[in-house]
Protein backbone atom coordinates (compact mmCIF):
# COMPACT_ATOMS: atom_id res chain seq x y z
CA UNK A 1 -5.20 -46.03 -31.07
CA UNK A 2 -5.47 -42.81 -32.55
CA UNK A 3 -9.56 -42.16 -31.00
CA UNK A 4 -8.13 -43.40 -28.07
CA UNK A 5 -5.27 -40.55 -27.76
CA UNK A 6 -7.56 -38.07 -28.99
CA UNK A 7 -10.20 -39.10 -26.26
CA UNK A 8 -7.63 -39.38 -23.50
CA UNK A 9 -6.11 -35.57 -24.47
CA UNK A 10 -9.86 -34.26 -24.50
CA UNK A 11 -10.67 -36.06 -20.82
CA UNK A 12 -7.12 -34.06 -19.89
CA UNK A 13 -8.34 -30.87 -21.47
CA UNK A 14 -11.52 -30.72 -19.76
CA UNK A 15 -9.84 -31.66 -16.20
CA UNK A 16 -7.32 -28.89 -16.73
CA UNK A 17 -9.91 -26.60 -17.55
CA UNK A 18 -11.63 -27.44 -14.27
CA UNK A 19 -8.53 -27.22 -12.40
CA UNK A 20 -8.37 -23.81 -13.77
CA UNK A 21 -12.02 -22.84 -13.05
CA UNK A 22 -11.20 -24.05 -9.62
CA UNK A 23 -8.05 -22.64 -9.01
CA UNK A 24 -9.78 -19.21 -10.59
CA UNK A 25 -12.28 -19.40 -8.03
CA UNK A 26 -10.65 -20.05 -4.99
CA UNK A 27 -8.43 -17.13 -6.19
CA UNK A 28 -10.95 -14.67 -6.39
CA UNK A 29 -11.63 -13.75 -3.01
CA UNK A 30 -7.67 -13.34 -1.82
CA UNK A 31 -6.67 -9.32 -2.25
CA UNK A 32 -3.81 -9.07 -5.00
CA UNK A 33 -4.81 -11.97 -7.24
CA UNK A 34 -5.32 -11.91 -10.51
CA UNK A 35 -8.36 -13.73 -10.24
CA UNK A 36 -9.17 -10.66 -7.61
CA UNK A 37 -8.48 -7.94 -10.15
CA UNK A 38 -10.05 -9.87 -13.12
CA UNK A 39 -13.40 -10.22 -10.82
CA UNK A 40 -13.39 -6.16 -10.24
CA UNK A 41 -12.78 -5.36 -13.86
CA UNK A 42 -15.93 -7.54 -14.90
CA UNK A 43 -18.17 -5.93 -12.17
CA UNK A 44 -17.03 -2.33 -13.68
CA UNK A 45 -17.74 -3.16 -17.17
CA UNK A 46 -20.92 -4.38 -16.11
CA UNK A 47 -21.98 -0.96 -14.28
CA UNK A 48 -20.34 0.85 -17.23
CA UNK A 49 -22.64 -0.37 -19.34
CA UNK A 50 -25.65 -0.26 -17.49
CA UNK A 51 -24.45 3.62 -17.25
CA UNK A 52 -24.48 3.81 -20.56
CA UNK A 53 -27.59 2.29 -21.36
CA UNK A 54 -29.55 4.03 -19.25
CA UNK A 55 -28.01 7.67 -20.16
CA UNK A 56 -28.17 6.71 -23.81
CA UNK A 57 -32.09 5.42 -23.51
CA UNK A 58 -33.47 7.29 -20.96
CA UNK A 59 -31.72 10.46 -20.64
CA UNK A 60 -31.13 11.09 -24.23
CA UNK A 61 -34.35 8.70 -25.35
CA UNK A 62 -32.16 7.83 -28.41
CA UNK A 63 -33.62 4.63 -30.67
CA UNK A 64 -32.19 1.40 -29.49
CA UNK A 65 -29.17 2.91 -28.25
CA UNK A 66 -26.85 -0.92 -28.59
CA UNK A 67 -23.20 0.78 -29.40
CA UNK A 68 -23.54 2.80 -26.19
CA UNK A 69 -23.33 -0.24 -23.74
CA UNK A 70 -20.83 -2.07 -26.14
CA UNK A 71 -18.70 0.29 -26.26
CA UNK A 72 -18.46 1.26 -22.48
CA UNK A 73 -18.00 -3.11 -21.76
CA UNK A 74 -15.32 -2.58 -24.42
CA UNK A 75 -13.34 0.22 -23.03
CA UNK A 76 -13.35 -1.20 -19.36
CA UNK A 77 -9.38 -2.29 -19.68
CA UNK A 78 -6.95 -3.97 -17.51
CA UNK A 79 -5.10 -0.24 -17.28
CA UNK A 80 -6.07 3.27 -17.44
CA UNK A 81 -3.72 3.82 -20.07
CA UNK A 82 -5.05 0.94 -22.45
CA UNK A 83 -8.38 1.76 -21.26
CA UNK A 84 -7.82 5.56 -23.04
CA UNK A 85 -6.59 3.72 -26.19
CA UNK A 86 -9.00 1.56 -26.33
CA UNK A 87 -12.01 4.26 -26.09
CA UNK A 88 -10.13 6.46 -28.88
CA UNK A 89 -9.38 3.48 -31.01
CA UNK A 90 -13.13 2.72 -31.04
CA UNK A 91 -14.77 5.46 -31.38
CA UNK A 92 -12.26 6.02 -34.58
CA UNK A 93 -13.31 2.16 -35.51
CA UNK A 94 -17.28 2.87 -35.22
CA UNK A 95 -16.54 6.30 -37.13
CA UNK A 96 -14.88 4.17 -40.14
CA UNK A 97 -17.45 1.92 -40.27
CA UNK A 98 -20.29 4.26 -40.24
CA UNK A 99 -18.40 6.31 -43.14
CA UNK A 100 -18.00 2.85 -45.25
CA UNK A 101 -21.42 2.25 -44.58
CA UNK A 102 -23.26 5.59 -45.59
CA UNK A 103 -20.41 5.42 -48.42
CA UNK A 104 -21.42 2.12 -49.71
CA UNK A 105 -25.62 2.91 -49.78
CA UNK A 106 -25.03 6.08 -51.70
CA UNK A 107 -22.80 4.30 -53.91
CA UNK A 108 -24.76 0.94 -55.01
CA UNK A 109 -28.38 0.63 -55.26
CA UNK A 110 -29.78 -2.20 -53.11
CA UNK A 111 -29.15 -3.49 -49.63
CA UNK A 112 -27.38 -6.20 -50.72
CA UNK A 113 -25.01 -4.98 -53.66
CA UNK A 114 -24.17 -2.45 -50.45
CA UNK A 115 -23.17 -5.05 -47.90
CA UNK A 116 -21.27 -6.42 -51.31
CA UNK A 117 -19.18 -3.53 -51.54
CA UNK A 118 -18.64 -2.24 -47.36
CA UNK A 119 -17.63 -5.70 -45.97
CA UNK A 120 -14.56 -6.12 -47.97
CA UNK A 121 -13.47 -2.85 -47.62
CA UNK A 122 -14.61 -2.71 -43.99
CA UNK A 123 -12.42 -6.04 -43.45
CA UNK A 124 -9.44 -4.26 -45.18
CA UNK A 125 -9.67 -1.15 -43.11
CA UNK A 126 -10.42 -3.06 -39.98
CA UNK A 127 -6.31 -4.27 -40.28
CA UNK A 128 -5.42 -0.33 -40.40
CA UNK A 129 -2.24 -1.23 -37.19
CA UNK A 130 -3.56 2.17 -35.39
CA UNK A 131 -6.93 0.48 -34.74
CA UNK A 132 -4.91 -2.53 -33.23
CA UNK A 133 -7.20 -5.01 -31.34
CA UNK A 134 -10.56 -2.61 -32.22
CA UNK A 135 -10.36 -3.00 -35.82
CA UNK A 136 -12.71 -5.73 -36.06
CA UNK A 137 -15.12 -2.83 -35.12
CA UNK A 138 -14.60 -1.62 -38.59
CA UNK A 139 -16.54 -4.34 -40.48
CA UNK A 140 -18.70 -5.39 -37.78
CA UNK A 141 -20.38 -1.66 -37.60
CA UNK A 142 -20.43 -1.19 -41.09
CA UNK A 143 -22.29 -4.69 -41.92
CA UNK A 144 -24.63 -3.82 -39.17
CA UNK A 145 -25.49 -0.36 -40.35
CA UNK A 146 -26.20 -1.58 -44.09
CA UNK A 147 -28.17 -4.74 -42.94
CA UNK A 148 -29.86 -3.59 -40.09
CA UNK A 149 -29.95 -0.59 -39.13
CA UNK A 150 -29.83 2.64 -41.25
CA UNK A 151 -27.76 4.94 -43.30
CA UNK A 152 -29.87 7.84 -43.25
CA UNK A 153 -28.56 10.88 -41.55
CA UNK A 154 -30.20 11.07 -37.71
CA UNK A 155 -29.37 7.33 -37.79
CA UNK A 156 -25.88 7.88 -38.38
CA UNK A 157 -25.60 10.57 -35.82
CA UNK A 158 -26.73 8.44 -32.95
CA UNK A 159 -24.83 5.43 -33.88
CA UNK A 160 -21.61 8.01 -33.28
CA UNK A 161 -23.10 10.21 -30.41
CA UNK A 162 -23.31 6.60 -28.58
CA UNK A 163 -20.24 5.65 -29.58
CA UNK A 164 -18.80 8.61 -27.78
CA UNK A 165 -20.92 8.51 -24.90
CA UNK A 166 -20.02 4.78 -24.40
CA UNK A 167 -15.94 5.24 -24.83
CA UNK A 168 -16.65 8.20 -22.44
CA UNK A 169 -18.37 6.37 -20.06
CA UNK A 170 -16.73 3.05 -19.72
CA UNK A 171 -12.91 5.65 -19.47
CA UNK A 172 -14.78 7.22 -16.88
CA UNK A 173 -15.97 4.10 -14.73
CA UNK A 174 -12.01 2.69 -15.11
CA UNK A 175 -10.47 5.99 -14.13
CA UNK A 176 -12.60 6.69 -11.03
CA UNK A 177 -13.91 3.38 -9.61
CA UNK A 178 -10.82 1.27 -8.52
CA UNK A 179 -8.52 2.76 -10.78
CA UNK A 180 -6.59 -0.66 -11.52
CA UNK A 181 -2.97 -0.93 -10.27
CA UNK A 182 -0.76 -3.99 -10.58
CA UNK A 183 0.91 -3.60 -7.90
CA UNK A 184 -0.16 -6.76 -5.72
CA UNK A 185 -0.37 -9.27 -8.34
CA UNK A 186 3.15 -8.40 -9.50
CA UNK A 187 4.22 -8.34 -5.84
CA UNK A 188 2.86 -11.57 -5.29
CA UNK A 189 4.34 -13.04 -8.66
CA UNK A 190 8.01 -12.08 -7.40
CA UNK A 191 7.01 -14.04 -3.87
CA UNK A 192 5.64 -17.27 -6.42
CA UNK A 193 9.13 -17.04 -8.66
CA UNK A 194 11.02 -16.87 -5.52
CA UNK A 195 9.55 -19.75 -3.76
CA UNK A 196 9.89 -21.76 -7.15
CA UNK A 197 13.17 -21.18 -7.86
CA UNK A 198 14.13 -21.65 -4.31
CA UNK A 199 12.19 -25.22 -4.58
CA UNK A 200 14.47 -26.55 -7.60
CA UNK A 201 17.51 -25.33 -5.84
CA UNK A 202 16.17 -27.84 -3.22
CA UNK A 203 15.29 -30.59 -5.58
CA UNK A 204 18.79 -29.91 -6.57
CA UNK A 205 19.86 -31.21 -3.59
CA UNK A 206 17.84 -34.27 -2.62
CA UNK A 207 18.79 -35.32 -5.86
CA UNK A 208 22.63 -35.00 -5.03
CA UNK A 209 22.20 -36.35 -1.51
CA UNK A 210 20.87 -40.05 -3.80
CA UNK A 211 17.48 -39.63 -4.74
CA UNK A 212 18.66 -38.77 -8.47
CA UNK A 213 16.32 -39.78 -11.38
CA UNK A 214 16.07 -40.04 -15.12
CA UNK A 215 15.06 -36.60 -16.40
CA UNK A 216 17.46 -33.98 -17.01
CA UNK A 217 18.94 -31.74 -14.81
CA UNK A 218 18.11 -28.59 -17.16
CA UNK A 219 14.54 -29.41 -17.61
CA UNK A 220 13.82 -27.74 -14.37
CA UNK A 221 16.04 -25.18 -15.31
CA UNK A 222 13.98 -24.49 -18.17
CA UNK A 223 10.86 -23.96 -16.35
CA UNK A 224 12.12 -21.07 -14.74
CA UNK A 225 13.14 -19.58 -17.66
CA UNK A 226 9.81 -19.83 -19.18
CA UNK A 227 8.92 -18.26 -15.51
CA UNK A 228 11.31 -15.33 -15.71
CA UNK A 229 9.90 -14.44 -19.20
CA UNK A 230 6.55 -14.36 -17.95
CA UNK A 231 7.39 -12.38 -15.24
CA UNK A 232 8.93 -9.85 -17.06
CA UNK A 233 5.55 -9.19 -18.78
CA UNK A 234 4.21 -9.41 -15.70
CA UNK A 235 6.49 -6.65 -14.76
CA UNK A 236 5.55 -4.52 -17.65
CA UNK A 237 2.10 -4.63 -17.29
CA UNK A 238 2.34 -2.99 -13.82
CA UNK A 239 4.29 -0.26 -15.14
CA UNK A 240 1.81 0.22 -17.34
CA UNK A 241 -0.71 0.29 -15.26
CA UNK A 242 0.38 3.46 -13.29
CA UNK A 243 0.40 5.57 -16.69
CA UNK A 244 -2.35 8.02 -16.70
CA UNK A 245 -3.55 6.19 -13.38
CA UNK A 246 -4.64 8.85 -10.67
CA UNK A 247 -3.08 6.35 -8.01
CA UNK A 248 0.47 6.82 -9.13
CA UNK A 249 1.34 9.93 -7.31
CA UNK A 250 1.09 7.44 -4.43
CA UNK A 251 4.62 6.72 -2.80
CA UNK A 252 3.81 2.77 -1.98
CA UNK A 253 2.40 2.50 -5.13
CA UNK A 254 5.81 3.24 -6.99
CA UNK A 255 8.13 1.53 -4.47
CA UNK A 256 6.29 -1.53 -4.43
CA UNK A 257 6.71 -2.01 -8.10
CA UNK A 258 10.53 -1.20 -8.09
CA UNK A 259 10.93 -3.12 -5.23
CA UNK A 260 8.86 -6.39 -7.65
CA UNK A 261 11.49 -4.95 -10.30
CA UNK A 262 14.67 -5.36 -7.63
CA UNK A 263 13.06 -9.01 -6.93
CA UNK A 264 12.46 -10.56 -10.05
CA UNK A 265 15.74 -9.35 -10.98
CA UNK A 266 17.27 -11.01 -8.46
CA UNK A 267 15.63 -13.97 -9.06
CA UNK A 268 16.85 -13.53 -12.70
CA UNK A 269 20.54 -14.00 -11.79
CA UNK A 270 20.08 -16.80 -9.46
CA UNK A 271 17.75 -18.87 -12.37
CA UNK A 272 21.03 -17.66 -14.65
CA UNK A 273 23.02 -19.27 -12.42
CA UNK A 274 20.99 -22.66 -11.37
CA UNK A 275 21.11 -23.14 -15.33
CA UNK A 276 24.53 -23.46 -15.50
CA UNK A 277 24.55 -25.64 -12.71
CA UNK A 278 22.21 -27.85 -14.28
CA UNK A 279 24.46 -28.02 -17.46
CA UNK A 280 27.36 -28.88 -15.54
CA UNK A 281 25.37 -31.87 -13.84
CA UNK A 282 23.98 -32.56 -17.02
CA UNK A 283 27.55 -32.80 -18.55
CA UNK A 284 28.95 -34.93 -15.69
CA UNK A 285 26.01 -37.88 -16.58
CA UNK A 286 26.03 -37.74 -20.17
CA UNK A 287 25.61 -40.98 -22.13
CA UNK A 288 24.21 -42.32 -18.43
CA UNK A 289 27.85 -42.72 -16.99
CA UNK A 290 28.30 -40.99 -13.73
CA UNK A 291 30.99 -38.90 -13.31
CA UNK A 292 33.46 -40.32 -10.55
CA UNK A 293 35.15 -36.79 -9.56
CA UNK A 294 31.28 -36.16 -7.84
CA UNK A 295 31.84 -38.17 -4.78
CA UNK A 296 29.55 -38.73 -1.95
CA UNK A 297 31.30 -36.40 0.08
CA UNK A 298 31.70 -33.73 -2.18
CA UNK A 299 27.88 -34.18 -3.36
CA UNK A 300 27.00 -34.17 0.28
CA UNK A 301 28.43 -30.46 0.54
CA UNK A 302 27.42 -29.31 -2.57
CA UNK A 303 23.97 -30.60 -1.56
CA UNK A 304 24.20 -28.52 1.80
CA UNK A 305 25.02 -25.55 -0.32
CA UNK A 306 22.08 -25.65 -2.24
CA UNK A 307 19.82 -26.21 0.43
CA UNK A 308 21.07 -22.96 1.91
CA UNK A 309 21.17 -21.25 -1.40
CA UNK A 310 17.57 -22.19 -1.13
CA UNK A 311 16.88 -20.54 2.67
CA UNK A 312 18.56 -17.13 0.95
CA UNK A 313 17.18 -16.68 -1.96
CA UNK A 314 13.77 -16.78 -0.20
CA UNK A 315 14.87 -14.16 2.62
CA UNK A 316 16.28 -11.88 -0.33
CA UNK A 317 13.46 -11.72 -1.99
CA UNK A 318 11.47 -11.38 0.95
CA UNK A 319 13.40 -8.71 1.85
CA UNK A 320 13.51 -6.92 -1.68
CA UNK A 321 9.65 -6.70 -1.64
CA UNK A 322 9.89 -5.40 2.11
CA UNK A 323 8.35 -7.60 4.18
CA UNK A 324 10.95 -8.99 6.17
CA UNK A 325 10.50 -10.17 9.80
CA UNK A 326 13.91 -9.82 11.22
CA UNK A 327 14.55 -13.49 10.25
CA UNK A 328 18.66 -14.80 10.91
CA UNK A 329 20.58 -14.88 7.87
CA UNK A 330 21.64 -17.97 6.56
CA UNK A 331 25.40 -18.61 6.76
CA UNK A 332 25.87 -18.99 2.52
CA UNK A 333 29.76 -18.02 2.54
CA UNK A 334 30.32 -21.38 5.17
CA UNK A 335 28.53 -23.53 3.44
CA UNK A 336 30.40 -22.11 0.02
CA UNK A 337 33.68 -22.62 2.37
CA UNK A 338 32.94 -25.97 3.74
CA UNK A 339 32.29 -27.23 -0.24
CA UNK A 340 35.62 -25.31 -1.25
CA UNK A 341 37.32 -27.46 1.71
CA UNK A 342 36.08 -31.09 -0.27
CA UNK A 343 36.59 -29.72 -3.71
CA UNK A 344 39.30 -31.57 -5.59
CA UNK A 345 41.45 -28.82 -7.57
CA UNK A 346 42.35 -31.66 -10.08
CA UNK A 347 38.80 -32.79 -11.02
CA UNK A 348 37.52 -30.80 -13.91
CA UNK A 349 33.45 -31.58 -12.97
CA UNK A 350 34.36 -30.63 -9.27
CA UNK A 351 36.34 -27.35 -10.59
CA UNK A 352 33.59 -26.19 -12.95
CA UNK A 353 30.40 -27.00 -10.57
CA UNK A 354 32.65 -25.30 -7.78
CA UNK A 355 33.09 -22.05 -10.47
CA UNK A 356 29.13 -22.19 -11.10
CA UNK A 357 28.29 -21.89 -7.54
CA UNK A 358 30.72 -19.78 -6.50
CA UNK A 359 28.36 -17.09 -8.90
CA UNK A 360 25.24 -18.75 -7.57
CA UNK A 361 26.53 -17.33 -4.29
CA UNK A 362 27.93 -14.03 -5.53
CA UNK A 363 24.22 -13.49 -7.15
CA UNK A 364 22.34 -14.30 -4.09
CA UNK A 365 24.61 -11.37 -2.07
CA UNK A 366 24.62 -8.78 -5.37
């Protein structure tokens, strides 16, 4: 049983993987993607270091010049801003390395009693919280300098001129070729949470209208939770993005993200609010027992609500991100009247699902 479960969760492994590979490349083409931005960043790391390849071989005819085109792939970043980080934090990675290394020769006679003595305090230095991600530059140089290279002084000089030339080179390429801006993806994130949480407000209903089932009302809830936390990284990153960027003096640039930020914080509220919704439902069913105060008719309306709920939450985010057509908008405060008209003041479900999307409503107009 257990080979069998192990098999069956590798087949599912490898399928998702596909799907991703699939769903990656099918992305790729479509402006604003991530798959989109991901495929520019690994063309530019690619000419980066070619750049620095051929600058470091043939230009300054230095030995095997291998830092100077692993450094530039290294430094080609998601953002400007990490992309200047990154460069500083390796070159100051490669530096420490070399130093452990040249240390460690003069210190101990013999290659090996030297690689005895750098690695461990290469690996130890390498966890230094400035270097962050780069630290494991630290060991890696210094291993390679003992055991393959050389620790003798025009040796060590080119390891660190190419080290420079590579961070300097790959900053370059990131800062002037398509400087990266997440404006796009983020924009079309906020249009994907939208449409998402607008689809389990909708789910909401059908099931309310009889086509209920046996999983919990919050589970969907949950999801876009998980959703809103991702998109507040999401968020983030395109912030980021614009620091140090030469694209952020551009007007769109900046509106478009605060218009993402007005979106996915309207689509905050309203996932606030379909939560407690879902806890209410939750509540009415537990220990599998309907609750009688949710009558058909008052289901029917609170159904009609939702669906409606649905129709405006997907205009106001449309509209938040700016890219509304002029579209009617939807008449929310009937459908919140024609519920109020069916609700029973003396059924405590009814009151408390009537409370919950009274806010649903008053976030969906904020």
């Amino acid at each position: 049983m257990p080979a069998g479960m192990d098999r069956y969760t590798m087949i599912s492994g490898v399928r998702n993987d596909l799907r991703g590979a699939w769903g990656f490349a099918r992305e790729a083409p479509r402006r604003g993607t991530w798959a989109r931005e991901t495929v520019v960043q690994a063309f530019k790391a690619g000419v980066a270091a070619m750049l620095a390849w051929f600058v470091a071989a043939y230009l300054l005819r230095l030995p095997m010049p291998y830092l100077a085109p692993w450094v530039a792939l290294a430094v080609v970043r998601p953002t400007v801003h990490w992309s200047v980080l990154t460069g500083l934090r390796q070159v100051a990675a490669v530096a420490l390395g070399v130093l452990i290394a040249v240390g460690s020769a003069a210190l101990m006679p013999g290659r090996e009693l030297a690689l005895a003595m750098c690695v461990p305090v290469a690996f130890l230095v390498g966890y230094w919280p400035r270097l962050d991600d780069q630290g494991l530059y630290v060991p890696f140089t210094a291993l390679f300098m003992v055991a393959v290279d050389s620790v003798e002084e025009p040796f060590v000089l080119f390891r660190l001129l190419e080290t420079g030339l590579g961070a300097a080179i790959g900053m370059g390429v990131n800062l002037l070729v398509a400087p990266p801006v997440r404006v796009l993806t983020v924009d079309a994130r906020a249009r994907r949470d939208g449409e998402e949480t607008a689809a389990v407000l909708r789910e909401f209903a059908a099931r309310l209208r009889g086509d209920d089932g046996d999983e919990p009302w919050s589970t969907r809830a949950r999801d876009l939770d998980q959703r809103a936390g991702e998109a507040r990284s999401a968020l983030q990153h395109a912030r980021d993005s614009l620091r140090l960027n030469p694209r952020q003096g551009e007007a769109w640039v900046r509106e478009s993200i605060e218009s993402a930020g007005a979106a996915f914080d309207l689509i905050r509220r309203v996932n606030r609010s379909v939560r407690a919704v879902a806890d209410i439902l939750d509540d009415s069913r537990r220990d599998g027992i309907p609750d009688p105060a949710l009558d058909a008719g008052f289901s029917r309306e609170c159904a009609s609500f939702l669906d409606t709920a649905a129709d405006t939450c997907e205009r106001r985010v449309t509209e938040l991100l700016g890219s509304a057509d002029g579209e009617p908008a939807d008449d929310l405060s009937g459908a919140l009247e024609a519920l109020e008209q069916h609700a029973d003041s003396g059924a405590e479900a009814q009151a408390a699902l009537l409370i919950a999307l009274r806010r649903l409503a008053l976030d969906l107009n904020r």
